[in-house]
C-alpha atoms as a PDB file:
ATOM      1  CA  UNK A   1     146.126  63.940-105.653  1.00  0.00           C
ATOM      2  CA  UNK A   2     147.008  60.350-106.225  1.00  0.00           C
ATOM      3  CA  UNK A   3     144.225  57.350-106.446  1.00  0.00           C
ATOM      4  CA  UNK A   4     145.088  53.996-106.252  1.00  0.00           C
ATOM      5  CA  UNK A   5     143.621  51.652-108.979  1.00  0.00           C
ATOM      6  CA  UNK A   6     141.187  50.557-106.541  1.00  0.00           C
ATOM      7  CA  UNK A   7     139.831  54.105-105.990  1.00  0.00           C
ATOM      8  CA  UNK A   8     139.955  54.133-109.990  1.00  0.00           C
ATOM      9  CA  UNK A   9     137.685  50.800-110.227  1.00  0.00           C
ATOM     10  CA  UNK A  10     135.398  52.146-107.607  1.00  0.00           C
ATOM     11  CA  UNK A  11     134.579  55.272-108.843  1.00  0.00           C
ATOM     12  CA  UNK A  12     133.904  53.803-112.589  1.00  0.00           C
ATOM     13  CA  UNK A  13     131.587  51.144-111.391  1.00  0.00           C
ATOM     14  CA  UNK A  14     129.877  53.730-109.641  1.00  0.00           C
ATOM     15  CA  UNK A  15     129.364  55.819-112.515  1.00  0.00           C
ATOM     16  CA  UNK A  16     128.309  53.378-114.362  1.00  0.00           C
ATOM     17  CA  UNK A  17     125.342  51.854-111.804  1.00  0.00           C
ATOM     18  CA  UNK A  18     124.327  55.934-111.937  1.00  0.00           C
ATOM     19  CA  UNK A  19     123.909  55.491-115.437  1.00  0.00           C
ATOM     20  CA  UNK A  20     121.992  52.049-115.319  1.00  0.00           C
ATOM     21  CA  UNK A  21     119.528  53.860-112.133  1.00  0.00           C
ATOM     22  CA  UNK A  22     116.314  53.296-114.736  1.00  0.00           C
ATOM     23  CA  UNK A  23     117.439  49.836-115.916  1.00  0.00           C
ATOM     24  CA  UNK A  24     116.030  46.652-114.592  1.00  0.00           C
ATOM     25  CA  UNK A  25     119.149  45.301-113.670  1.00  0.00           C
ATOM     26  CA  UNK A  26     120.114  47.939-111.820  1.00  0.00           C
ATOM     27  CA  UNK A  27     119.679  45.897-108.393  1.00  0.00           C
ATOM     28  CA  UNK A  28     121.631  43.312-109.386  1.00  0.00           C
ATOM     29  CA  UNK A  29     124.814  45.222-110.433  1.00  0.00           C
ATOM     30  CA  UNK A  30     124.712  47.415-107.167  1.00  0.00           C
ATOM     31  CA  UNK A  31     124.947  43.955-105.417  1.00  0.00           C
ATOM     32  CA  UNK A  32     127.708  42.753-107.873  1.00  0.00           C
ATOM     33  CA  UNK A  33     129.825  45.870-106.998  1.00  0.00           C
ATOM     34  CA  UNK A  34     129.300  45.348-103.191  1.00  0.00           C
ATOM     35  CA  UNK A  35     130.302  41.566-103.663  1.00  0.00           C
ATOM     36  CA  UNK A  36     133.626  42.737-105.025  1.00  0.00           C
ATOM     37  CA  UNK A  37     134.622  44.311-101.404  1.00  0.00           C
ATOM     38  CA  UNK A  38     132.765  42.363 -99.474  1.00  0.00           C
ATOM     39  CA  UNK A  39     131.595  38.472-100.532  1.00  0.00           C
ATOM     40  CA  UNK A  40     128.187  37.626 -99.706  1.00  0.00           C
ATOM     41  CA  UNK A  41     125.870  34.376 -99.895  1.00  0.00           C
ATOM     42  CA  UNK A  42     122.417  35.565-100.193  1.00  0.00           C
ATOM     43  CA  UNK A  43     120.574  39.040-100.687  1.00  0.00           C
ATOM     44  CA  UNK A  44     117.007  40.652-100.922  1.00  0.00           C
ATOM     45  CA  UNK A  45     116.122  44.057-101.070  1.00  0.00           C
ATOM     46  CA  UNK A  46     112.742  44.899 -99.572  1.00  0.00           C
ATOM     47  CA  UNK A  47     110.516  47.613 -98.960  1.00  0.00           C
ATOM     48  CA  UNK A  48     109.121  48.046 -95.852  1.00  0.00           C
ATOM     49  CA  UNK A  49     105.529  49.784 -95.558  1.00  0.00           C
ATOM     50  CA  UNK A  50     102.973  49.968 -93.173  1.00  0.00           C
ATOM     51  CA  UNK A  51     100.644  47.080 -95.018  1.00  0.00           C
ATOM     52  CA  UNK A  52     103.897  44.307 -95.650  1.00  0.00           C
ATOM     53  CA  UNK A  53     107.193  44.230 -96.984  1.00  0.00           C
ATOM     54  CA  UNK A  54     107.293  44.296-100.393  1.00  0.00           C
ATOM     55  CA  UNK A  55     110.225  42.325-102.391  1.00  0.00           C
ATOM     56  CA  UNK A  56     111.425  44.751-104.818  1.00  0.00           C
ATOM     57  CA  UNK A  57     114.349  41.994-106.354  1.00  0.00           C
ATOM     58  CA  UNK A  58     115.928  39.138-104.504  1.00  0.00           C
ATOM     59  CA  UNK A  59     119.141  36.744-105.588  1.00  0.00           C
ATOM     60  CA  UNK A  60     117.778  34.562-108.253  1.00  0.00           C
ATOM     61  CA  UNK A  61     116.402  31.004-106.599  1.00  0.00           C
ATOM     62  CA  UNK A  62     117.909  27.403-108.058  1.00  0.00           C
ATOM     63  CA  UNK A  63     114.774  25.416-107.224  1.00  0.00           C
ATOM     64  CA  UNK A  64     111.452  25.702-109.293  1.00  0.00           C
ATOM     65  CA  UNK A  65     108.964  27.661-108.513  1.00  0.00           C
ATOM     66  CA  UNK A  66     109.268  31.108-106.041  1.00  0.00           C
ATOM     67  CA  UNK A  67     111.941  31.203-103.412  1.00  0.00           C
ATOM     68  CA  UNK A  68     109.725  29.423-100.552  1.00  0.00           C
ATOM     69  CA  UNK A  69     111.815  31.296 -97.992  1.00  0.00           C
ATOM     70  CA  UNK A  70     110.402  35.161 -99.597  1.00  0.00           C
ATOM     71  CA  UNK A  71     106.726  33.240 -99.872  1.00  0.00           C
ATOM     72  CA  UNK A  72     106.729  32.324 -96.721  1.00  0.00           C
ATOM     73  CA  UNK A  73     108.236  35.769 -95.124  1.00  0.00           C
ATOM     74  CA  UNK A  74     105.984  37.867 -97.231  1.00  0.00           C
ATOM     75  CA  UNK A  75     103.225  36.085 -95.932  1.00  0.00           C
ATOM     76  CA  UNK A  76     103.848  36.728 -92.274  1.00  0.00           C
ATOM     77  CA  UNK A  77     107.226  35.664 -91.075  1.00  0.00           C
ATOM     78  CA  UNK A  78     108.023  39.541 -91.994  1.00  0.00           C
ATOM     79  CA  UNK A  79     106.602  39.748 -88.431  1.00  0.00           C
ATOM     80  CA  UNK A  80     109.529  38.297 -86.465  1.00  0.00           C
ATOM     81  CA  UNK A  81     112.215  39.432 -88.147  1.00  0.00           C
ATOM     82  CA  UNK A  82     113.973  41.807 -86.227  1.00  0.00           C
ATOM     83  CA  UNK A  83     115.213  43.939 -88.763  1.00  0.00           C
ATOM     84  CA  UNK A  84     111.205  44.651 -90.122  1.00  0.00           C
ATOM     85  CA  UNK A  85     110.638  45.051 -86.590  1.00  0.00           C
ATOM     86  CA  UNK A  86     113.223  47.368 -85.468  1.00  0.00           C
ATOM     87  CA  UNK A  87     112.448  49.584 -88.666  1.00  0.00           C
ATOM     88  CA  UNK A  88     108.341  49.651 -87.806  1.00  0.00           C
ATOM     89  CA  UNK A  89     109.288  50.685 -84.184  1.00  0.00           C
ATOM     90  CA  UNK A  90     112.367  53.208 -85.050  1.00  0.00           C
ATOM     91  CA  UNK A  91     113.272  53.902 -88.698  1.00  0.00           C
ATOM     92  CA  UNK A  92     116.394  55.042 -89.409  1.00  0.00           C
ATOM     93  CA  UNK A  93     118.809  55.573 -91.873  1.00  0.00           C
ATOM     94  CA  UNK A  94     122.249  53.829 -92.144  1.00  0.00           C
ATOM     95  CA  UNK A  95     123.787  50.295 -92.053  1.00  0.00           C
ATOM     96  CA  UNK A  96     122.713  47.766 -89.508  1.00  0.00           C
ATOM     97  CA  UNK A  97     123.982  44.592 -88.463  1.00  0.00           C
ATOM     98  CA  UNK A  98     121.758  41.256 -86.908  1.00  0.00           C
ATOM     99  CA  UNK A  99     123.791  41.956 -83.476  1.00  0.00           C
ATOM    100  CA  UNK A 100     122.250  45.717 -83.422  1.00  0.00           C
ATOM    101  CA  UNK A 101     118.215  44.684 -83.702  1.00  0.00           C
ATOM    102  CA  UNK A 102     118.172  41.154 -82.833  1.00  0.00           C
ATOM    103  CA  UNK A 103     116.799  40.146 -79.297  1.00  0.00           C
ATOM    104  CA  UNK A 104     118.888  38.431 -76.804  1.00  0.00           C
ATOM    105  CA  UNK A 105     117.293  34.970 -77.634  1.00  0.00           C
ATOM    106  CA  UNK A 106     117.001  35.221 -81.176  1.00  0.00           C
ATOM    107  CA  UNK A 107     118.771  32.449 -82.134  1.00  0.00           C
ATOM    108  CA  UNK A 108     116.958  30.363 -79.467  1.00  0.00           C
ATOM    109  CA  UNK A 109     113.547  31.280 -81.758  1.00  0.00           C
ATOM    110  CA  UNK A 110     112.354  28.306 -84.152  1.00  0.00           C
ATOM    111  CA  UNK A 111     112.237  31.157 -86.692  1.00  0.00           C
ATOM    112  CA  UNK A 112     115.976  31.438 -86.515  1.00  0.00           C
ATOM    113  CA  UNK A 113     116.608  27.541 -86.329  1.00  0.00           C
ATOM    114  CA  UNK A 114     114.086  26.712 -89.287  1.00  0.00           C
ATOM    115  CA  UNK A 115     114.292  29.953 -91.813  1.00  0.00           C
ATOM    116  CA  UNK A 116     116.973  32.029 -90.898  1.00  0.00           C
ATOM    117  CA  UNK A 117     119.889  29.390 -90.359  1.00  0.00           C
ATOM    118  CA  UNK A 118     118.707  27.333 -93.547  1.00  0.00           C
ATOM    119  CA  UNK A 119     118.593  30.882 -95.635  1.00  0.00           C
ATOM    120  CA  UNK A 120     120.883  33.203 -94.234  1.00  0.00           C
ATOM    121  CA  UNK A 121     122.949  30.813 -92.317  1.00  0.00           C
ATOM    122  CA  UNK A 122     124.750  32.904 -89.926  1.00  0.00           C
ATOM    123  CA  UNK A 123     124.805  37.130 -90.271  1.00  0.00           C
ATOM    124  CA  UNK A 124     123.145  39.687 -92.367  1.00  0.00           C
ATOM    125  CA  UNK A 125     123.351  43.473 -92.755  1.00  0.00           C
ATOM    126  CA  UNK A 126     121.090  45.626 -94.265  1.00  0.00           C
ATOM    127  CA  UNK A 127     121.612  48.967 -95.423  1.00  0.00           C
ATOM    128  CA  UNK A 128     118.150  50.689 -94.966  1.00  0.00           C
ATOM    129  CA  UNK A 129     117.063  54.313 -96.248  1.00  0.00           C
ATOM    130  CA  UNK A 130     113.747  56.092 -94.619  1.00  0.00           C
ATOM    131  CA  UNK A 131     111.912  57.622 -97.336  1.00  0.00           C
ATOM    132  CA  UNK A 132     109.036  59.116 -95.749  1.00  0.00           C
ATOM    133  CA  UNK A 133     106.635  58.457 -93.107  1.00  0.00           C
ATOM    134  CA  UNK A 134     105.939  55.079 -93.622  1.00  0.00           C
ATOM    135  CA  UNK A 135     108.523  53.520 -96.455  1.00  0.00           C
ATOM    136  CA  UNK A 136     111.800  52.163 -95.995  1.00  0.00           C
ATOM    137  CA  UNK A 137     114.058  50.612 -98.691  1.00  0.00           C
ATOM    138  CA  UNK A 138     116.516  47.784 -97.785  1.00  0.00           C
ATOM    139  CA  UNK A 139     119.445  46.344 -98.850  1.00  0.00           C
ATOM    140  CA  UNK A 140     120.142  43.012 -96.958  1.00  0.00           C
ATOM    141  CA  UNK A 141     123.518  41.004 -97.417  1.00  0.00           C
ATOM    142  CA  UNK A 142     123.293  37.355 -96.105  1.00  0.00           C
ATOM    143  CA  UNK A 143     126.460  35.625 -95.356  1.00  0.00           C
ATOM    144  CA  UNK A 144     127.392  32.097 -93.817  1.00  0.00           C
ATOM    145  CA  UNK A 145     130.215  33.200 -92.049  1.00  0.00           C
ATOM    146  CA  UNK A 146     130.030  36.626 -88.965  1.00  0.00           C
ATOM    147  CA  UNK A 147     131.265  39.355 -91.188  1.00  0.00           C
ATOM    148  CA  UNK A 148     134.703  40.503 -89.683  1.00  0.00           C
ATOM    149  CA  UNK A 149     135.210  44.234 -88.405  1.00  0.00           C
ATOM    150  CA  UNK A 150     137.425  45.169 -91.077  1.00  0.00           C
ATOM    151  CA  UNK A 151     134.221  44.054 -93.353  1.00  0.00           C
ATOM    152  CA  UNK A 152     131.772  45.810 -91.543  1.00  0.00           C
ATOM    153  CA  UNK A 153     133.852  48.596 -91.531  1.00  0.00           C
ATOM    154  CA  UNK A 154     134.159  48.290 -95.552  1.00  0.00           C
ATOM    155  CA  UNK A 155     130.007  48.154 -95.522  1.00  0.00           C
ATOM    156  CA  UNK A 156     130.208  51.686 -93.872  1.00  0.00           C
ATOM    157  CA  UNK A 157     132.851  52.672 -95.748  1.00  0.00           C
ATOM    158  CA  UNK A 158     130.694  52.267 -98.671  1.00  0.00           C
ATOM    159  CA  UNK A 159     127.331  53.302 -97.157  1.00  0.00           C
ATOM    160  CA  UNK A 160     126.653  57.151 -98.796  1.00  0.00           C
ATOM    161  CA  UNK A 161     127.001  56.192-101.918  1.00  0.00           C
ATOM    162  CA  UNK A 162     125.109  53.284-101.543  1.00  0.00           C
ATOM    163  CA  UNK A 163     122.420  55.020 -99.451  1.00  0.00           C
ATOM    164  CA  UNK A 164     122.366  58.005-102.183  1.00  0.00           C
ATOM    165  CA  UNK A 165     121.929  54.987-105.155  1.00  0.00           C
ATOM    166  CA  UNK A 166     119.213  53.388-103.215  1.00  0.00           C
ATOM    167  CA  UNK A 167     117.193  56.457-102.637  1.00  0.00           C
ATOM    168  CA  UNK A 168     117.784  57.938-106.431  1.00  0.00           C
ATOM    169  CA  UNK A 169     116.539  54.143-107.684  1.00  0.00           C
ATOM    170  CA  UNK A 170     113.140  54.417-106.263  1.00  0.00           C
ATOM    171  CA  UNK A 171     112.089  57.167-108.565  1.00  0.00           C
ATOM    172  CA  UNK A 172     112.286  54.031-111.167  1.00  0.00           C
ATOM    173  CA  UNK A 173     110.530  51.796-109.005  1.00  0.00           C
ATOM    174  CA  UNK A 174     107.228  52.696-110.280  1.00  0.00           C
ATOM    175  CA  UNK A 175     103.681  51.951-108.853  1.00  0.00           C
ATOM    176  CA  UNK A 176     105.083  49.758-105.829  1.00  0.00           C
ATOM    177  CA  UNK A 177     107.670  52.310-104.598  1.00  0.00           C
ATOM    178  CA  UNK A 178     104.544  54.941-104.521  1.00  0.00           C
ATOM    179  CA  UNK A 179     101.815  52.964-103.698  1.00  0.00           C
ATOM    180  CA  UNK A 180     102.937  51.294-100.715  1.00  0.00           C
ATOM    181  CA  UNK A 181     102.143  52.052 -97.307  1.00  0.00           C
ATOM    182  CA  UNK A 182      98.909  53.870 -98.897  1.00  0.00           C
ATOM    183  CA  UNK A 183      96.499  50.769 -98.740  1.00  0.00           C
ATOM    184  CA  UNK A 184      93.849  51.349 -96.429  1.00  0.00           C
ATOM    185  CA  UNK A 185      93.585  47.366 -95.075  1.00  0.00           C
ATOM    186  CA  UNK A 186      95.372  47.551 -91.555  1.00  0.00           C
ATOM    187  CA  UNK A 187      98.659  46.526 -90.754  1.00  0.00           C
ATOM    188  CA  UNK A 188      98.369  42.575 -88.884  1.00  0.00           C
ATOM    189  CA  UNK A 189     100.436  43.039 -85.351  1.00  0.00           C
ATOM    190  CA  UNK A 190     100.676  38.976 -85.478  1.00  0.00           C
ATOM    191  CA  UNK A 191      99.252  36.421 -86.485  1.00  0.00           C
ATOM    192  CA  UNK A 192      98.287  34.540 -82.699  1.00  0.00           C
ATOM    193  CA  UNK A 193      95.046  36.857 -83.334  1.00  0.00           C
ATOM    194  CA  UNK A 194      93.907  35.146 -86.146  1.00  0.00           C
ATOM    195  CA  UNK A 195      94.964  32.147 -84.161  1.00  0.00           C
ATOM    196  CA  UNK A 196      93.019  32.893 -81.049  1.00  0.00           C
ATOM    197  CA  UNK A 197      90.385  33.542 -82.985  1.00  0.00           C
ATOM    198  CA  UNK A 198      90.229  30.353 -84.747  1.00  0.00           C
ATOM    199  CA  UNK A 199      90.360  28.220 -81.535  1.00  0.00           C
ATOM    200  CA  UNK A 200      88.132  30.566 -79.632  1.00  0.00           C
ATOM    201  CA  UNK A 201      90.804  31.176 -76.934  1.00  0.00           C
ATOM    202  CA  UNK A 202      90.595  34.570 -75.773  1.00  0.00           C
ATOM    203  CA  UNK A 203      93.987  36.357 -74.470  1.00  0.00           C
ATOM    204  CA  UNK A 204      94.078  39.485 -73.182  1.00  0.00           C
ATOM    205  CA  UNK A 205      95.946  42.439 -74.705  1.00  0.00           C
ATOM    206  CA  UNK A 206      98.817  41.947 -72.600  1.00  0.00           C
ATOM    207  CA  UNK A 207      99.107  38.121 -73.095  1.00  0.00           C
ATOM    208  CA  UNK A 208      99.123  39.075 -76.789  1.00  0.00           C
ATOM    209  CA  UNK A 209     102.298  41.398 -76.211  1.00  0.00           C
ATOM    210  CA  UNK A 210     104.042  38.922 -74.101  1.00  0.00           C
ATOM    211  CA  UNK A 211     103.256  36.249 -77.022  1.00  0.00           C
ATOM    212  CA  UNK A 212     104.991  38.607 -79.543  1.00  0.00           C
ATOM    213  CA  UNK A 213     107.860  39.499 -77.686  1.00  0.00           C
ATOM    214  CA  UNK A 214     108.538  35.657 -76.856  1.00  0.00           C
ATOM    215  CA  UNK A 215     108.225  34.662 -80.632  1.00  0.00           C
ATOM    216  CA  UNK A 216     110.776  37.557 -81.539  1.00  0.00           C
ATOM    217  CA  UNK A 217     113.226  36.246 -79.368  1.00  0.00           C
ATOM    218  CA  UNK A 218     112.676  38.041 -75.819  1.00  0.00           C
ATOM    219  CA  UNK A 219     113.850  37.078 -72.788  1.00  0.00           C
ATOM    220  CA  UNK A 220     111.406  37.179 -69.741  1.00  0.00           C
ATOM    221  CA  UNK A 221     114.134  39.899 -68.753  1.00  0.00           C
ATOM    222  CA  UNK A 222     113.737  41.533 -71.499  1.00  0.00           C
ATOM    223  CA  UNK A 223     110.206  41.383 -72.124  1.00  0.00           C
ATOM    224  CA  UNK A 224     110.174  43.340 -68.452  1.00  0.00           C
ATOM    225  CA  UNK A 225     111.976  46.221 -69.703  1.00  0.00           C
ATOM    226  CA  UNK A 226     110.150  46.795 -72.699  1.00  0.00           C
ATOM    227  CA  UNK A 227     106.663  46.328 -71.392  1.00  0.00           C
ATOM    228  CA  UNK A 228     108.117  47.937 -67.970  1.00  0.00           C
ATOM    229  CA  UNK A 229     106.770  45.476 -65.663  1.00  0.00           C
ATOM    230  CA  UNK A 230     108.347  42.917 -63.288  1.00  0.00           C
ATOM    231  CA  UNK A 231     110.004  40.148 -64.582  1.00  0.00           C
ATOM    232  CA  UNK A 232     107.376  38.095 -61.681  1.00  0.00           C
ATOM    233  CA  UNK A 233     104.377  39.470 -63.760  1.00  0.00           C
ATOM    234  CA  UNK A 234     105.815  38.182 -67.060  1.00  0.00           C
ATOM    235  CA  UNK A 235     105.587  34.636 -66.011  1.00  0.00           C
ATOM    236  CA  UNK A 236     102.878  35.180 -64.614  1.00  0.00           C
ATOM    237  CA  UNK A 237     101.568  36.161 -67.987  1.00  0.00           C
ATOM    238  CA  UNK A 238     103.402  33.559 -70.013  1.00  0.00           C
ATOM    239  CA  UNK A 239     101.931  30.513 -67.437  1.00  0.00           C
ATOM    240  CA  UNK A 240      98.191  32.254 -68.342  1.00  0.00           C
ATOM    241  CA  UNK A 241      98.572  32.436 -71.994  1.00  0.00           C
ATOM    242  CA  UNK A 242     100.374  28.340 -72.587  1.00  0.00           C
ATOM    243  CA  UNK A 243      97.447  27.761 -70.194  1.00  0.00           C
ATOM    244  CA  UNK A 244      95.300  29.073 -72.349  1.00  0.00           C
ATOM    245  CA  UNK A 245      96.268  28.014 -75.482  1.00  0.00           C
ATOM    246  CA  UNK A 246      97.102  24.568 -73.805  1.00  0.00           C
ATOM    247  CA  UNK A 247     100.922  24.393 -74.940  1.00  0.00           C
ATOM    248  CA  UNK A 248     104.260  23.926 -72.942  1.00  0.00           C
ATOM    249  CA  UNK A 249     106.932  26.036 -75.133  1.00  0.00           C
ATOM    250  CA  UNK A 250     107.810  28.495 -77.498  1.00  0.00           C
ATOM    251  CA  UNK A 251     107.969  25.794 -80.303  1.00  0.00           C
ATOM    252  CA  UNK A 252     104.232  25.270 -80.305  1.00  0.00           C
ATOM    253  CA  UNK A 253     103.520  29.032 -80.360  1.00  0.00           C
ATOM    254  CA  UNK A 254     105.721  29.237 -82.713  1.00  0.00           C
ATOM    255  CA  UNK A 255     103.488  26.404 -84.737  1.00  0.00           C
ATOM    256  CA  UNK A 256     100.239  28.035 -83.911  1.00  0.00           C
ATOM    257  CA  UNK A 257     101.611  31.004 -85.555  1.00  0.00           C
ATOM    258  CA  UNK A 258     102.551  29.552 -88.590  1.00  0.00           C
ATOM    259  CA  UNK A 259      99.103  27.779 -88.721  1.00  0.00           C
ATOM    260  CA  UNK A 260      97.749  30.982 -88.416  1.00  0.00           C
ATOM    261  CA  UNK A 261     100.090  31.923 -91.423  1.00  0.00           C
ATOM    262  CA  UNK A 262      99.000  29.586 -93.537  1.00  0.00           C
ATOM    263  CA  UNK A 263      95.478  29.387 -93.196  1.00  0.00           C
ATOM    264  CA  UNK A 264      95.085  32.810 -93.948  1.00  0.00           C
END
C-alpha cells in the first residue's frame, strides 16, 4: 500500500490531536488541522442542551471585552438560528450545511442582515454529534465566501474522524459537558412571550407560532406546511398578531424580540 505525503501529514496530525484530547487547546488544534484542507474565517463550537447553548471555545475575538456576537446569541439569538433550531426539532449526527436547515427567507430575516452577515458573512457548516437525549456538540466553520462542492465534499471526507474526536473530547469537558441539559428552569420557546407580556398584548398560541416561524425566516408558504394550515389562515394570523402588537413588518418583530432579549 502506497500513501501519499498528504495521507502521511493527515494521519500524524491526527495522532497527535488524540494525544492532546485532555489538553485545553485541544479545540483549537482540531480547527487548525481542518483549516489546512479547508480555509475558514470564523468558528465556535457549541453545545446544544435543552436550557441554552453553551460555548464550549470560540475563535479568539480582536476587540475588548467578550465577542458581542456569542453575548448576544447566548442570550437569545440561539433561538433563530436555524442550525440550534433544526438540532432541538431533529438531532442528528453528521455534517450540515446553512442551505440544509435554513428557511427559504432566511436571508430576508434582520437576524441574517445584522448578526449573521456581519459575523459569518456568507456560509457555515457545522459538524454536530448527538450525545444523548438532550446534548449535542458542534463544530461550526464560518466562511465569507459559499464553500465549493469539492470543499464540502473534503468536510465529509473528513467527518468520522472528526465526529469520533468530538465525541472522545467531551469526556474532558468536565462539569458543563455533564451538567447541561439537566437544569430544571424551562427551556424559553421565544422571547415575543416575555414581550407580550411586558406590553400586556395577549396573542394566542397560534399567533405565537406564526411569530416564530416568521422571525426564523418562513415564508407564509412555508409556515402553511409546517403548521398544516392554509396559506389564507396564515395571513390571516399574521394581520391579527401586527394588529396586535401595532407593527407593520418583520423588522419591528424582530426589534420587539430583541427588546425582549435584552431586558431580560
Amino acid at each position: 500500500m502506497s500513501l501519499s505525503l498528504q495521507d502521511v501529514a493527515w494521519h500524524r496530525s491526527v495522532g497527535q490531536l488524540i494525544d492532546a484530547l485532555d489538553r485545553p487547546g485541544f479545540w483549537l488544534a482540531l480547527i487548525r488541522l481542518l483549516d489546512e484542507y479547508v480555509p475558514t474565517d470564523s468558528w465556535v463550537v457549541l453545545l446544544f442542551s435543552d436550557d441554552r447553548p453553551h460555548v464550549l471555545a470560540v475563535n479568539p475575538f480582536e476587540g475588548e471585552g467578550p465577542d458581542p456576537l456569542y453575548t448576544d446569541y447566548v442570550k437569545g439569538l440561539y433561538l433563530l438560528d436555524p442550525f440550534y433550531i433544526a438540532n432541538r426539532e431533529s438531532p442528528k449526527t453528521g455534517l450540515f450545511r446553512l442551505s440544509d436547515v435554513a428557511p427559504e427567507c432566511f436571508n430576508q430575516t434582520d437576524y441574517y442582515k445584522l448578526y449573521f452577515t456581519h459575523y459569518v458573512v456568507e456560509d457555515e457548516v457545522q459538524y454536530t454529534v448527538v450525545l444523548d437525549d438532550v446534548r449535542t456538540v458542534c463544530v461550526a466553520l464560518g466562511s465569507k465566501k459559499r464553500f465549493t462542492p469539492a470543499q464540502i465534499a473534503m468536510f465529509d471526507l473528513m467527518r468520522p474522524w472528526v465526529a469520533g474526536l468530538m465525541r472522545q473530547r467531551m469526556f474532558f469537558e468536565g462539569v458543563l459537558a455533564t451538567k447541561a441539559g439537566s437544569t430544571q428552569t424551562p427551556h424559553r420557546q421565544s422571547g415575543l412571550e416575555d414581550a407580550m407580556e411586558r406590553l400586556g398584548t395577549p396573542l394566542t398560541a397560534r399567533e405565537m407560532d406564526i411569530g416564530r416561524l416568521i422571525l426564523s425566516g418562513h415564508s407564509n408558504k412555508g409556515i402553511a406546511s409546517k403548521l398544516d394550515i392554509s396559506i389564507e389562515t396564515v395571513k390571516s394570523h399574521r394581520r391579527n398578531m401586527y394588529g396586535k402588537l401595532e407593527i407593520k413588518s418583520q423588522s419591528e418583530l424582530f426589534a420587539l424580540f430583541l427588546k425582549a432579549q435584552s431586558d431580560s
